[in-house]
PDB file of N, CA and C in Angstrom:
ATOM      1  N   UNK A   1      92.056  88.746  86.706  1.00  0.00           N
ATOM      2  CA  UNK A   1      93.014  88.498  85.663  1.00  0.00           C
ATOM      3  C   UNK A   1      93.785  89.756  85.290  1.00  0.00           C
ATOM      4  N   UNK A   2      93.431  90.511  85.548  1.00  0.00           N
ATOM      5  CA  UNK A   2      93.613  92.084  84.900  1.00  0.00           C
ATOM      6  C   UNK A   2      95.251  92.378  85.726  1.00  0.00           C
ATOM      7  N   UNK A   3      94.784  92.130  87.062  1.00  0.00           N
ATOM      8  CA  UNK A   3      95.433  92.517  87.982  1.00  0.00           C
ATOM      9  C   UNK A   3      96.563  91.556  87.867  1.00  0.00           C
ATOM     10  N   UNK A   4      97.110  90.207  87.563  1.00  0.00           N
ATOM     11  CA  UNK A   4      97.900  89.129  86.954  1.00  0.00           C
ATOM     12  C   UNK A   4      98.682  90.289  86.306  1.00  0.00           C
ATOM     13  N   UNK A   5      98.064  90.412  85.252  1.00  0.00           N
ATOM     14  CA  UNK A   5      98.878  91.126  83.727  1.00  0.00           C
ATOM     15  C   UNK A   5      99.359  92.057  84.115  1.00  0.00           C
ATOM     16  N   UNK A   6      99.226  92.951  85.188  1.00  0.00           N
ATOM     17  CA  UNK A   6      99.979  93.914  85.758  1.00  0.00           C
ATOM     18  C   UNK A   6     101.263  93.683  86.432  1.00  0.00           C
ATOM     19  N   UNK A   7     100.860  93.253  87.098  1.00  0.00           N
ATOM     20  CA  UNK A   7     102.094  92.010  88.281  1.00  0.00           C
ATOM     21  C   UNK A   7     102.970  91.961  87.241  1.00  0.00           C
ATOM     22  N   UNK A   8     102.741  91.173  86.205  1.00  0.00           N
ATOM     23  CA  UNK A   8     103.908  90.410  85.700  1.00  0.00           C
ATOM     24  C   UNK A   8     104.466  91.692  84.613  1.00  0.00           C
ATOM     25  N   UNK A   9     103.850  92.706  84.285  1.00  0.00           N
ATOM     26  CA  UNK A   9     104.256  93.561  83.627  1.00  0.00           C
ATOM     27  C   UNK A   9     105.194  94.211  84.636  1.00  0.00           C
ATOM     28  N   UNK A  10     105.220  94.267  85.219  1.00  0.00           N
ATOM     29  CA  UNK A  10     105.985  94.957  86.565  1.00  0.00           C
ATOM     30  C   UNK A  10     106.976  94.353  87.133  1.00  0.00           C
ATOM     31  N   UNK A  11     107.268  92.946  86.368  1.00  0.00           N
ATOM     32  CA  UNK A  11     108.395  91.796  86.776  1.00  0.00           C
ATOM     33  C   UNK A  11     109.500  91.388  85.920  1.00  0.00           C
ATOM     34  N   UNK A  12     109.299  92.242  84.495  1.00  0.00           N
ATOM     35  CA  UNK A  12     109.946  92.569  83.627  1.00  0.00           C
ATOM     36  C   UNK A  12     110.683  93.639  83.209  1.00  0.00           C
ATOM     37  N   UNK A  13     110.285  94.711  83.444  1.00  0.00           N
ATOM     38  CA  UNK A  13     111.424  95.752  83.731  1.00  0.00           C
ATOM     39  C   UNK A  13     112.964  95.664  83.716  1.00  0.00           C
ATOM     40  N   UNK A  14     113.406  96.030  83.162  1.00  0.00           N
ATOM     41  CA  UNK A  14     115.010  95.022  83.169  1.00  0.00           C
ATOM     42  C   UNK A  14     115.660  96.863  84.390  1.00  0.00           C
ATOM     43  N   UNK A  15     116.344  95.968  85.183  1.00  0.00           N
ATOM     44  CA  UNK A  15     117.167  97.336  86.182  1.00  0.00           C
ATOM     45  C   UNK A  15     118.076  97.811  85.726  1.00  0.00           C
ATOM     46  N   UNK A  16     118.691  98.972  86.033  1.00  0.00           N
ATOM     47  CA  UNK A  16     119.923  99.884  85.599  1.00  0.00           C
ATOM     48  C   UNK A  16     120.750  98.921  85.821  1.00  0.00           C
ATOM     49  N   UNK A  17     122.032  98.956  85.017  1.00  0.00           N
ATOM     50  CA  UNK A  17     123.088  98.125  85.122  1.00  0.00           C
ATOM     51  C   UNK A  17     123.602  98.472  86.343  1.00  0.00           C
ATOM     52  N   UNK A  18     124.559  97.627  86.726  1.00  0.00           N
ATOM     53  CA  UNK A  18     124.770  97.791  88.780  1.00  0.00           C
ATOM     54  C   UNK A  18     126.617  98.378  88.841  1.00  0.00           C
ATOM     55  N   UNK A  19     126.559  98.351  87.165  1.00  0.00           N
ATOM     56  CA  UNK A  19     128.429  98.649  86.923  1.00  0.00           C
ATOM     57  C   UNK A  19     128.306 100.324  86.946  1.00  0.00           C
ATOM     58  N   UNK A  20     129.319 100.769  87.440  1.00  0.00           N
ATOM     59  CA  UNK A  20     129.236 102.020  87.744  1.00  0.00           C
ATOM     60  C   UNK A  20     130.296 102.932  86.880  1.00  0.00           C
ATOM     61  N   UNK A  21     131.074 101.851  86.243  1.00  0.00           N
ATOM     62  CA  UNK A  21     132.479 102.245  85.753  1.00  0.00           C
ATOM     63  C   UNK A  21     132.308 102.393  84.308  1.00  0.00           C
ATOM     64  N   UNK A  22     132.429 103.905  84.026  1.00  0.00           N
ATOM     65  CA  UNK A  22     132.004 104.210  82.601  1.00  0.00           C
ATOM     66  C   UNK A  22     133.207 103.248  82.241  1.00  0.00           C
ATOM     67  N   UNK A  23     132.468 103.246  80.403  1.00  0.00           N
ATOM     68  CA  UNK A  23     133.542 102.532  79.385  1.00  0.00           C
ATOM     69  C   UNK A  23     134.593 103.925  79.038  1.00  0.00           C
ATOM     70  N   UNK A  24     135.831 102.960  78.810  1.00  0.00           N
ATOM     71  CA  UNK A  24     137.130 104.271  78.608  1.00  0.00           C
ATOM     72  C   UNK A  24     136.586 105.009  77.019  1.00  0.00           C
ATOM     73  N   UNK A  25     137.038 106.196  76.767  1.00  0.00           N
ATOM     74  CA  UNK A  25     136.769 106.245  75.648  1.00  0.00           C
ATOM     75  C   UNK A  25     137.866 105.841  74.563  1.00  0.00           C
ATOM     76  N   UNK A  26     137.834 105.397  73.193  1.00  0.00           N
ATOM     77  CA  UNK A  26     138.140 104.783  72.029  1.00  0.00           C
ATOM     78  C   UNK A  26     139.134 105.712  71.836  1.00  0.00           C
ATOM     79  N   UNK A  27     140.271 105.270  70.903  1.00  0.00           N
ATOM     80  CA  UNK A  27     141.373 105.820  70.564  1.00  0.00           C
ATOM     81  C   UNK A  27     140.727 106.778  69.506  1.00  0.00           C
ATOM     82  N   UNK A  28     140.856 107.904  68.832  1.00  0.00           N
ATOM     83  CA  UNK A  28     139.932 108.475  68.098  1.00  0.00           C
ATOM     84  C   UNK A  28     141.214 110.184  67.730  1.00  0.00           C
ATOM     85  N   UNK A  29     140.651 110.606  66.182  1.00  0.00           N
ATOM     86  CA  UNK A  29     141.608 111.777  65.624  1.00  0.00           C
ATOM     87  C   UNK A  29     140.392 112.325  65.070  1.00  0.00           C
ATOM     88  N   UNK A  30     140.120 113.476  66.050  1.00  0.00           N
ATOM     89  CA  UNK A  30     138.607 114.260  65.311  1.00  0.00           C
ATOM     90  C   UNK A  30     139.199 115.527  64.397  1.00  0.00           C
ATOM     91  N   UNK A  31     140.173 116.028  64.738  1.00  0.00           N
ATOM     92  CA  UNK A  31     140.484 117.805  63.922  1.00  0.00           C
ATOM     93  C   UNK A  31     141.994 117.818  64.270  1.00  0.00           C
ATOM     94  N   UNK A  32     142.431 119.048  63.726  1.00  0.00           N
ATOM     95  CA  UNK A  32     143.619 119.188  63.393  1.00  0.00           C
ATOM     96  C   UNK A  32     143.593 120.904  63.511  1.00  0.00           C
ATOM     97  N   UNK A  33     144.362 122.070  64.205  1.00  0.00           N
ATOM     98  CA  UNK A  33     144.174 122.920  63.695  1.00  0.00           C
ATOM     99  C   UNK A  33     145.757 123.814  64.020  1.00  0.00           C
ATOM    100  N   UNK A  34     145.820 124.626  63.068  1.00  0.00           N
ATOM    101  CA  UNK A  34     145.619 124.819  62.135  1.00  0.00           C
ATOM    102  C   UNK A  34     145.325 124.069  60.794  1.00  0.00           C
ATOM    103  N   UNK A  35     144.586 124.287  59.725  1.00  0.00           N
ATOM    104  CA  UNK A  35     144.135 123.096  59.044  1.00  0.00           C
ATOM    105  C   UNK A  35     145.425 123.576  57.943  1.00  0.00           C
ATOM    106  N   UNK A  36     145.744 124.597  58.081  1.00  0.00           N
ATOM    107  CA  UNK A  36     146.888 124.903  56.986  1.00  0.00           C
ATOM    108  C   UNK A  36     148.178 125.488  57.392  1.00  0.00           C
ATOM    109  N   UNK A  37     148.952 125.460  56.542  1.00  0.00           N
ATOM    110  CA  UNK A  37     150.508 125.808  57.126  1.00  0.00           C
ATOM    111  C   UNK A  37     151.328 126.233  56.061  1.00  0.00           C
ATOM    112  N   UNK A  38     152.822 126.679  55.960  1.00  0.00           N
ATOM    113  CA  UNK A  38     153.423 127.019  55.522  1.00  0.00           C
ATOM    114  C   UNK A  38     153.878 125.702  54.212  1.00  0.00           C
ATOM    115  N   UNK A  39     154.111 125.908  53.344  1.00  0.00           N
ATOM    116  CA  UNK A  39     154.465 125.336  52.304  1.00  0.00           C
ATOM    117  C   UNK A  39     156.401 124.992  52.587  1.00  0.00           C
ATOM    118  N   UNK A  40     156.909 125.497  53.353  1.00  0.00           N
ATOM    119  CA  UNK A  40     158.561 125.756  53.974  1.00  0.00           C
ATOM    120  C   UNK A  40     158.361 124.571  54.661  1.00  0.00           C
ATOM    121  N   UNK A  41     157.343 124.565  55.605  1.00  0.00           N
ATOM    122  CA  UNK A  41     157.588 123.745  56.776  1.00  0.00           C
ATOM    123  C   UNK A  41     157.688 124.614  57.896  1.00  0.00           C
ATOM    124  N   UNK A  42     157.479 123.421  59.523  1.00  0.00           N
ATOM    125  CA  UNK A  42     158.203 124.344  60.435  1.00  0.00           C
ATOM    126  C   UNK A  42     156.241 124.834  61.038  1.00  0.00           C
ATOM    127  N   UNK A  43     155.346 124.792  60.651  1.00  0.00           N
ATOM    128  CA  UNK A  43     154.244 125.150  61.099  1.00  0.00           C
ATOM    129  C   UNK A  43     153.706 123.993  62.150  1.00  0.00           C
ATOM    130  N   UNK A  44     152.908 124.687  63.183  1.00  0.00           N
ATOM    131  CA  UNK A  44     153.142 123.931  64.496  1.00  0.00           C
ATOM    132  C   UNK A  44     151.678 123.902  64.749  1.00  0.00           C
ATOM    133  N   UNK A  45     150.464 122.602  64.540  1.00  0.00           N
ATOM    134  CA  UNK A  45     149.467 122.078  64.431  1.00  0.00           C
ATOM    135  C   UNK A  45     149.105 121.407  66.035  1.00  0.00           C
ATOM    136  N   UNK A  46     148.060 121.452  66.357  1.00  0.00           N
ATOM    137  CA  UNK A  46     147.337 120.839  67.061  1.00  0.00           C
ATOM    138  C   UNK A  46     146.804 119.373  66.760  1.00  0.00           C
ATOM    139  N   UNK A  47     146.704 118.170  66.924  1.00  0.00           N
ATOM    140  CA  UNK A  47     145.864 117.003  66.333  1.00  0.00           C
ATOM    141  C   UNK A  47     145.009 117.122  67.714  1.00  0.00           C
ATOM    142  N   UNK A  48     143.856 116.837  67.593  1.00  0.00           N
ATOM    143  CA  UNK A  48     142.758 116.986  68.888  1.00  0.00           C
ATOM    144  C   UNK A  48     142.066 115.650  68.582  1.00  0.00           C
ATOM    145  N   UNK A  49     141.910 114.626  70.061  1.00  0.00           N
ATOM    146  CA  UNK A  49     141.654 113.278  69.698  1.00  0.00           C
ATOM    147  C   UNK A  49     140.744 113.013  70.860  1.00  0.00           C
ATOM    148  N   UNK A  50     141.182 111.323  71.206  1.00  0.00           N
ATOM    149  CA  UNK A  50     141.064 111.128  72.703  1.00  0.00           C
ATOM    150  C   UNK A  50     141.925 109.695  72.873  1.00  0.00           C
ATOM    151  N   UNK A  51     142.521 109.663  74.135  1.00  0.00           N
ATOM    152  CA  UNK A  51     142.895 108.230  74.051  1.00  0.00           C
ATOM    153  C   UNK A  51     144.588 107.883  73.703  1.00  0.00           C
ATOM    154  N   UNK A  52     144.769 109.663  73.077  1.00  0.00           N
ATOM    155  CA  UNK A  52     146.195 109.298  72.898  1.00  0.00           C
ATOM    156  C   UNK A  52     147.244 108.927  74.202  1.00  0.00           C
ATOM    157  N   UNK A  53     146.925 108.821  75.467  1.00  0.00           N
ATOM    158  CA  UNK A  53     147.799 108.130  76.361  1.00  0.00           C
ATOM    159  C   UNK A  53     147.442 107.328  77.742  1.00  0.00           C
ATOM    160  N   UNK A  54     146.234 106.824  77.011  1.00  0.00           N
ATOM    161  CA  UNK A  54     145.198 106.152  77.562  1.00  0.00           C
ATOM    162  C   UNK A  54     145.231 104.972  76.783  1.00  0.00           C
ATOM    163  N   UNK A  55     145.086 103.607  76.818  1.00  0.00           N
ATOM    164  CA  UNK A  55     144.367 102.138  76.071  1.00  0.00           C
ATOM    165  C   UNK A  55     143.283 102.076  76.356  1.00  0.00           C
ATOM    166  N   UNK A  56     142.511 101.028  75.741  1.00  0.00           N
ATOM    167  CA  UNK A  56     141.049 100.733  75.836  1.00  0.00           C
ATOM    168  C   UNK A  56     140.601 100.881  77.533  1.00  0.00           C
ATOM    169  N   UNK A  57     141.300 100.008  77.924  1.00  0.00           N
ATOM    170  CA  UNK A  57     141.356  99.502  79.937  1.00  0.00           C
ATOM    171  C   UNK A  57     141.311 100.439  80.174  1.00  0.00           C
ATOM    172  N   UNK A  58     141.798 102.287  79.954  1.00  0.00           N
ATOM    173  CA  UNK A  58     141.528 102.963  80.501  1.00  0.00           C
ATOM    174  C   UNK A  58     143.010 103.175  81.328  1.00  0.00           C
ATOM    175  N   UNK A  59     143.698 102.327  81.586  1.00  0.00           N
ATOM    176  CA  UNK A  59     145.045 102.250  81.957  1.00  0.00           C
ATOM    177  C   UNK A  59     146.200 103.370  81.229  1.00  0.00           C
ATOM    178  N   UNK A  60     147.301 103.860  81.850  1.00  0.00           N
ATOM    179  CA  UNK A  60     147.939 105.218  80.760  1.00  0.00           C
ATOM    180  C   UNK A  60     148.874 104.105  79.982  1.00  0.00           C
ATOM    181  N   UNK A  61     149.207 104.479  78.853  1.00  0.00           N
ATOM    182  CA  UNK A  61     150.385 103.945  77.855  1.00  0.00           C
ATOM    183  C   UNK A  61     151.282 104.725  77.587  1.00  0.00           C
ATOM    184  N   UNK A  62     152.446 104.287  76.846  1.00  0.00           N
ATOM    185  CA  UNK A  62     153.493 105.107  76.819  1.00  0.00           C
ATOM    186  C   UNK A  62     153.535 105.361  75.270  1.00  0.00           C
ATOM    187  N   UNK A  63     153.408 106.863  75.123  1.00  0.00           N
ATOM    188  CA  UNK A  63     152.662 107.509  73.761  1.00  0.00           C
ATOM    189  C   UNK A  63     154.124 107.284  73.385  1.00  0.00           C
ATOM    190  N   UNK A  64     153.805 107.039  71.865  1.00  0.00           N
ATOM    191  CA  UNK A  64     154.497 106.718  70.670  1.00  0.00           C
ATOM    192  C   UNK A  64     153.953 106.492  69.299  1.00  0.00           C
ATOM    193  N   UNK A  65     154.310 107.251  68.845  1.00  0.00           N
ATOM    194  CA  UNK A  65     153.612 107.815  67.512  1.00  0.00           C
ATOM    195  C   UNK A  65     154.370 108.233  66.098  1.00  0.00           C
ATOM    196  N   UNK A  66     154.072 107.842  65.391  1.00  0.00           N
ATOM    197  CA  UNK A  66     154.434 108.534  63.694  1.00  0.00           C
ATOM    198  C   UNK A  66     153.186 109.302  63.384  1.00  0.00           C
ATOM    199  N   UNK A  67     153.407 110.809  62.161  1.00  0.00           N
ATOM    200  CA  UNK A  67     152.128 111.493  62.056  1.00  0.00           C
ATOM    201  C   UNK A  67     152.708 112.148  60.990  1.00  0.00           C
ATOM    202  N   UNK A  68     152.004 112.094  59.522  1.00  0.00           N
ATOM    203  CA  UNK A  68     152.467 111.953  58.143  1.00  0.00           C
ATOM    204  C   UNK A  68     151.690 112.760  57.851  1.00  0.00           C
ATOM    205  N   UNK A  69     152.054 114.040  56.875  1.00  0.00           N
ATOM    206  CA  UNK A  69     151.060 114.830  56.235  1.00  0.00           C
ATOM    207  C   UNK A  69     151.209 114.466  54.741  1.00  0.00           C
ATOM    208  N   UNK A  70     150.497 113.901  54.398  1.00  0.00           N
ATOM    209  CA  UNK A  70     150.510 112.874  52.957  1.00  0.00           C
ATOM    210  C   UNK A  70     151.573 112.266  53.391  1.00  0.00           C
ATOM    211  N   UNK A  71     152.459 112.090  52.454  1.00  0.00           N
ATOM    212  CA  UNK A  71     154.252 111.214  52.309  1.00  0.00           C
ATOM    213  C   UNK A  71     154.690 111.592  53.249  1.00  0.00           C
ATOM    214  N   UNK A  72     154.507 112.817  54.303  1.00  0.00           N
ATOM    215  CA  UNK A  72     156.288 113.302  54.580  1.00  0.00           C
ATOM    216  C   UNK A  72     155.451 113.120  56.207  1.00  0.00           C
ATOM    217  N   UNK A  73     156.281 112.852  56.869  1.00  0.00           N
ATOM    218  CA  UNK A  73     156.760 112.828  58.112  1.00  0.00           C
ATOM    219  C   UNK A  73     156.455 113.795  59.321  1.00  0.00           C
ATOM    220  N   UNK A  74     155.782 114.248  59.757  1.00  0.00           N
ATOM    221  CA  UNK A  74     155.860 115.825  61.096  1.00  0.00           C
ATOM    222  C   UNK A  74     156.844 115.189  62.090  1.00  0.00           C
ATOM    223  N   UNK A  75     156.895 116.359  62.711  1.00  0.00           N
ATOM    224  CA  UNK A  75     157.672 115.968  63.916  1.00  0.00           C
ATOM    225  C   UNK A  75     156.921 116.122  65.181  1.00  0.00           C
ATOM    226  N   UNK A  76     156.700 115.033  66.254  1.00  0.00           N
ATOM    227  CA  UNK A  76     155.540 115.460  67.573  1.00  0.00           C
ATOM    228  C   UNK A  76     156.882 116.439  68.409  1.00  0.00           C
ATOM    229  N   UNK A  77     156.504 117.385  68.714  1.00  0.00           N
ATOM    230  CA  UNK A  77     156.504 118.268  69.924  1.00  0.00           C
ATOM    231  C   UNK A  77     156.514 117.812  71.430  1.00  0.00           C
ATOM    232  N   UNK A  78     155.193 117.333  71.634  1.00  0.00           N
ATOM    233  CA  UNK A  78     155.034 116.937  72.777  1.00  0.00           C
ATOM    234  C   UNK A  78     153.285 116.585  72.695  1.00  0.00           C
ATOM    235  N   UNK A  79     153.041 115.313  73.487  1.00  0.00           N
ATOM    236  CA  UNK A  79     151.677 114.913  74.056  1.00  0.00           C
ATOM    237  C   UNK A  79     151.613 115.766  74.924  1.00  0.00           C
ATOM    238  N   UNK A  80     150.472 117.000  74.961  1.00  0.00           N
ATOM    239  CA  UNK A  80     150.073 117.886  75.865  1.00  0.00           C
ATOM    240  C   UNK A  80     148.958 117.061  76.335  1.00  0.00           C
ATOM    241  N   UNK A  81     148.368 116.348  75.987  1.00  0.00           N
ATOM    242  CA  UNK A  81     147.404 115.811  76.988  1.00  0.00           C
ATOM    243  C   UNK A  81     146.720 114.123  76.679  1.00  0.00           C
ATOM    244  N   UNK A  82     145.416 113.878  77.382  1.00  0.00           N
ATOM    245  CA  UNK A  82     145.098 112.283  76.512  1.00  0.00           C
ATOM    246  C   UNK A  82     144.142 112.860  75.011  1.00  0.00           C
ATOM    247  N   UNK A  83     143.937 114.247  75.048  1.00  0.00           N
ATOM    248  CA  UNK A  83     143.144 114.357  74.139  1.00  0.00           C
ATOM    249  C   UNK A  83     144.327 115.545  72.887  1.00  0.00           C
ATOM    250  N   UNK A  84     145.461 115.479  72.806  1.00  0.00           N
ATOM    251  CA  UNK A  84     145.894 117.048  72.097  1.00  0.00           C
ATOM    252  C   UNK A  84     147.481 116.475  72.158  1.00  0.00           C
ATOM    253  N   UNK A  85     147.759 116.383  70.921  1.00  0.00           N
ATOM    254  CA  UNK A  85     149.393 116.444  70.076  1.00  0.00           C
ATOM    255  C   UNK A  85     149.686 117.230  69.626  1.00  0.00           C
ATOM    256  N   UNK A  86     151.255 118.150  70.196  1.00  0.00           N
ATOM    257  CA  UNK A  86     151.679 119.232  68.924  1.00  0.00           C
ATOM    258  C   UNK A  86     152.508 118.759  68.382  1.00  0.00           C
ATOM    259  N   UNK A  87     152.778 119.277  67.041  1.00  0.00           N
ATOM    260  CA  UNK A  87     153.226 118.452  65.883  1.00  0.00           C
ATOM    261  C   UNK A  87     153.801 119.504  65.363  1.00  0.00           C
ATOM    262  N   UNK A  88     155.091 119.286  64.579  1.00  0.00           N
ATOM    263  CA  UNK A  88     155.678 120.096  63.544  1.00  0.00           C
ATOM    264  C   UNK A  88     155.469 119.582  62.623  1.00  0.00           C
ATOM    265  N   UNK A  89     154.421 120.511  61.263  1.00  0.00           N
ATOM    266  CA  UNK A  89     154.509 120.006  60.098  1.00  0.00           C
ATOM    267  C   UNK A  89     155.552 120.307  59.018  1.00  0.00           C
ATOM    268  N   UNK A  90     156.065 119.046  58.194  1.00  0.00           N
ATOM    269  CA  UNK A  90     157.035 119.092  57.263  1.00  0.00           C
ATOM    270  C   UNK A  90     156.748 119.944  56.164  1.00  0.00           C
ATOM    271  N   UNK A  91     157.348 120.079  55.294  1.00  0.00           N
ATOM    272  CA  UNK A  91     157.400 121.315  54.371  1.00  0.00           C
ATOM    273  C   UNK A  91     156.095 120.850  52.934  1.00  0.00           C
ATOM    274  N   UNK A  92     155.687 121.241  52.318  1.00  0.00           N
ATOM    275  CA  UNK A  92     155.189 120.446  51.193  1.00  0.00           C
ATOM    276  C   UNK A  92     155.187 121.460  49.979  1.00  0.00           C
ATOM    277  N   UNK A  93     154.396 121.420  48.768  1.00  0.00           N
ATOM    278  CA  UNK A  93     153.716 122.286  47.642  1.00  0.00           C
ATOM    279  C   UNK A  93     152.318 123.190  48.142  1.00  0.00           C
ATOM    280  N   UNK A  94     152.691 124.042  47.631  1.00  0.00           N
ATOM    281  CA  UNK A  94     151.963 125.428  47.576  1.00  0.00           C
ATOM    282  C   UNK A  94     150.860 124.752  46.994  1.00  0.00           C
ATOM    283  N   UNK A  95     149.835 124.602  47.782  1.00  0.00           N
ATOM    284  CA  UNK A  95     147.828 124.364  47.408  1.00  0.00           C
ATOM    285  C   UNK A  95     148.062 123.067  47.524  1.00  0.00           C
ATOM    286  N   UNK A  96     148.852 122.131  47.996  1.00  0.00           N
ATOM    287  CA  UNK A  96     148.708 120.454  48.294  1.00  0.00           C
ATOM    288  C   UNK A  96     147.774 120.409  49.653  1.00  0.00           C
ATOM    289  N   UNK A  97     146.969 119.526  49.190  1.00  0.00           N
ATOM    290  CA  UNK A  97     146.133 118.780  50.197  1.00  0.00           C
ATOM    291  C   UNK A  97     146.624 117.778  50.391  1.00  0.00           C
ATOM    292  N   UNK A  98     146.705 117.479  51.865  1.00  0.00           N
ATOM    293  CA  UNK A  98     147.024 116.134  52.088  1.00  0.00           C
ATOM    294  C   UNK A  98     146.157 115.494  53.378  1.00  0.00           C
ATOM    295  N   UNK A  99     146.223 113.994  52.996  1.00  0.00           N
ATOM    296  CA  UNK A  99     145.638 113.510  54.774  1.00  0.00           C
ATOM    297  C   UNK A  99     146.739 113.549  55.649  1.00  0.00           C
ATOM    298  N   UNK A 100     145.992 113.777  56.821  1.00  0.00           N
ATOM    299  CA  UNK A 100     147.111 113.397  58.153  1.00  0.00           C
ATOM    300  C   UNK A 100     146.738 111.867  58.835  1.00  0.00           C
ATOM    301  N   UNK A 101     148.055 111.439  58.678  1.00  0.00           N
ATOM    302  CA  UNK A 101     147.911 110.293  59.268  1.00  0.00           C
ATOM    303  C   UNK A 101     148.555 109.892  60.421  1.00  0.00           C
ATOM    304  N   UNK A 102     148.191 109.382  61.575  1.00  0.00           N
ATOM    305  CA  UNK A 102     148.630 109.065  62.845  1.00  0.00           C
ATOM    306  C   UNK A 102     148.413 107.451  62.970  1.00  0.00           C
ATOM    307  N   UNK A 103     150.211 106.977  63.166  1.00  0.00           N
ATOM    308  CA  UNK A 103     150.277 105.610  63.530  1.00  0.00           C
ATOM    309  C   UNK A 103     150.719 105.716  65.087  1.00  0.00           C
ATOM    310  N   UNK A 104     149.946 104.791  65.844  1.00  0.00           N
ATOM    311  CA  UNK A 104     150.111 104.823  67.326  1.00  0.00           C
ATOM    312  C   UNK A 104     150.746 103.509  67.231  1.00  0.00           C
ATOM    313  N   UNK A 105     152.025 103.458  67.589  1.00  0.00           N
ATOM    314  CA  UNK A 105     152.834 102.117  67.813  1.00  0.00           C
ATOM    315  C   UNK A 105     151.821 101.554  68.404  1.00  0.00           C
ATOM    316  N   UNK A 106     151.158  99.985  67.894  1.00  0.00           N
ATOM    317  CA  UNK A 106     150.987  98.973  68.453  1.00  0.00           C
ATOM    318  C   UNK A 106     149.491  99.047  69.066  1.00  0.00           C
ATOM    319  N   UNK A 107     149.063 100.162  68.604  1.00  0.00           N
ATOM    320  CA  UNK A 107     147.554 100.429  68.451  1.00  0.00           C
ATOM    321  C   UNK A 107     146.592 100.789  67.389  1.00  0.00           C
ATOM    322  N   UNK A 108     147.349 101.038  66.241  1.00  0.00           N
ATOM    323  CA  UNK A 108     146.828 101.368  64.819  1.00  0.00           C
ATOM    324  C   UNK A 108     146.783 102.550  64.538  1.00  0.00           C
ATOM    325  N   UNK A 109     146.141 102.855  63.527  1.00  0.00           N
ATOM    326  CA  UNK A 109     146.405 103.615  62.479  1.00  0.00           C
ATOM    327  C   UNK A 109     144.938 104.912  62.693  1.00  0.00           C
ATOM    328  N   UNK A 110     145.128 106.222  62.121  1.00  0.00           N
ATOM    329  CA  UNK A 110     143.959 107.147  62.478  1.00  0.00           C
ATOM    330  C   UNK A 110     144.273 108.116  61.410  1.00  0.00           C
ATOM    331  N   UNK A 111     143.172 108.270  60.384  1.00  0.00           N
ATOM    332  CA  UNK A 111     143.941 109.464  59.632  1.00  0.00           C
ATOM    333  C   UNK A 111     142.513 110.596  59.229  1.00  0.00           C
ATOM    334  N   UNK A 112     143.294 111.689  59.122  1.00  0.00           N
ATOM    335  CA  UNK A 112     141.925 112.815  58.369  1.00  0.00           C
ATOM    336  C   UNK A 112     142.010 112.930  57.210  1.00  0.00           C
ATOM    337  N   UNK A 113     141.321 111.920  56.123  1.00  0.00           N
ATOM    338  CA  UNK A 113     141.318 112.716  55.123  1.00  0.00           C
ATOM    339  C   UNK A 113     141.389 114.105  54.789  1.00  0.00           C
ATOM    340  N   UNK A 114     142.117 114.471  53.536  1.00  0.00           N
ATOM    341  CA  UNK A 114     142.406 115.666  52.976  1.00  0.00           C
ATOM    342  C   UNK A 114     141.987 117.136  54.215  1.00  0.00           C
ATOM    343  N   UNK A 115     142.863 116.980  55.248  1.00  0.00           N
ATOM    344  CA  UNK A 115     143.015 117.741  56.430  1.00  0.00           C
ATOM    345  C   UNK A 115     143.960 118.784  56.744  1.00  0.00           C
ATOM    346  N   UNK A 116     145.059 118.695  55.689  1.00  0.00           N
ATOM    347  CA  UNK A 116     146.126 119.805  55.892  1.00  0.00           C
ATOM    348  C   UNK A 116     145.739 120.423  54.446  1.00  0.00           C
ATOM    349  N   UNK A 117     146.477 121.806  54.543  1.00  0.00           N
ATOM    350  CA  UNK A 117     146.457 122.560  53.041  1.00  0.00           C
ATOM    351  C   UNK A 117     148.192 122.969  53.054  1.00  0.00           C
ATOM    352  N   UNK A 118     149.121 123.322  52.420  1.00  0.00           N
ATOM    353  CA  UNK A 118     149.986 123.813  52.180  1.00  0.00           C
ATOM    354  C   UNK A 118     150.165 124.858  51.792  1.00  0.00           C
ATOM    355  N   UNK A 119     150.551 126.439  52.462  1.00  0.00           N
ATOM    356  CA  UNK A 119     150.191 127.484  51.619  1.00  0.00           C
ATOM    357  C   UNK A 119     151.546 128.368  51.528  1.00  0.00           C
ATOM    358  N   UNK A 120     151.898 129.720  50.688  1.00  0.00           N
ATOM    359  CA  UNK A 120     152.908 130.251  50.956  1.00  0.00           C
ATOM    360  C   UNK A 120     152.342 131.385  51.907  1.00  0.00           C
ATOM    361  N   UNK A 121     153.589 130.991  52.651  1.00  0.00           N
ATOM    362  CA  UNK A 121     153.378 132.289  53.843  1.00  0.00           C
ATOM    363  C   UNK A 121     154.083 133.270  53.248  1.00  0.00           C
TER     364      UNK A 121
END
């Protein structure tokens, strides 16, 4: 009997999955740097992500984006990569915190809370 309970312990084992094809990674906005900038405007930020020109499928998309430091507007630079946006940030108040927010046309919305500072240079 002993030897039964083994067998069948040994028939349960579930096998490695047989798919080989990692999952893509998730649209995602981890940091931002510089985290602060000129209070003028005109300061030129990094957003560091993944996915920005990539979809779920893993397939490339055609990046298009809005990216708001509180109210106002930045301007993108250029998609340097699927993971890294440069951005011109708009001008704001001296010691304003604001979130950054990134709308990806037609993929949603990503923001950092209280992620920029506004300072005088």
């Amino acid at each position: 009997m002993l030897r039964i309970a083994l067998c069948l312990g040994l028939a349960v084992v579930p096998l490695a999955s047989a798919d080989p094809k990692p999952a893509a990674p998730k649209l995602a906005l981890t940091k931002i740097d510089p985290a602060k900038g000129d209070a003028d405007g005109g300061t030129y930020v990094r957003l560091i992500g993944s996915s920005f020109l990539t979809g779920d499928d893993g397939k490339a998309v055609s990046p298009s984006a809005k990216i708001y430091f509180g109210s106002r507007q930045g301007t993108i630079v250029r998609f340097a990569s699927d993971t890294e946006v440069i951005v011109q940030a708009p001008g704001g108040k001296v010691g304003e915190v604001v979130d950054v927010l990134v709308i990806f046309e037609g993929r949603g919305e990503l923001k950092l809370p209280k992620a920029f500072t506004f300072v005088q240079k």
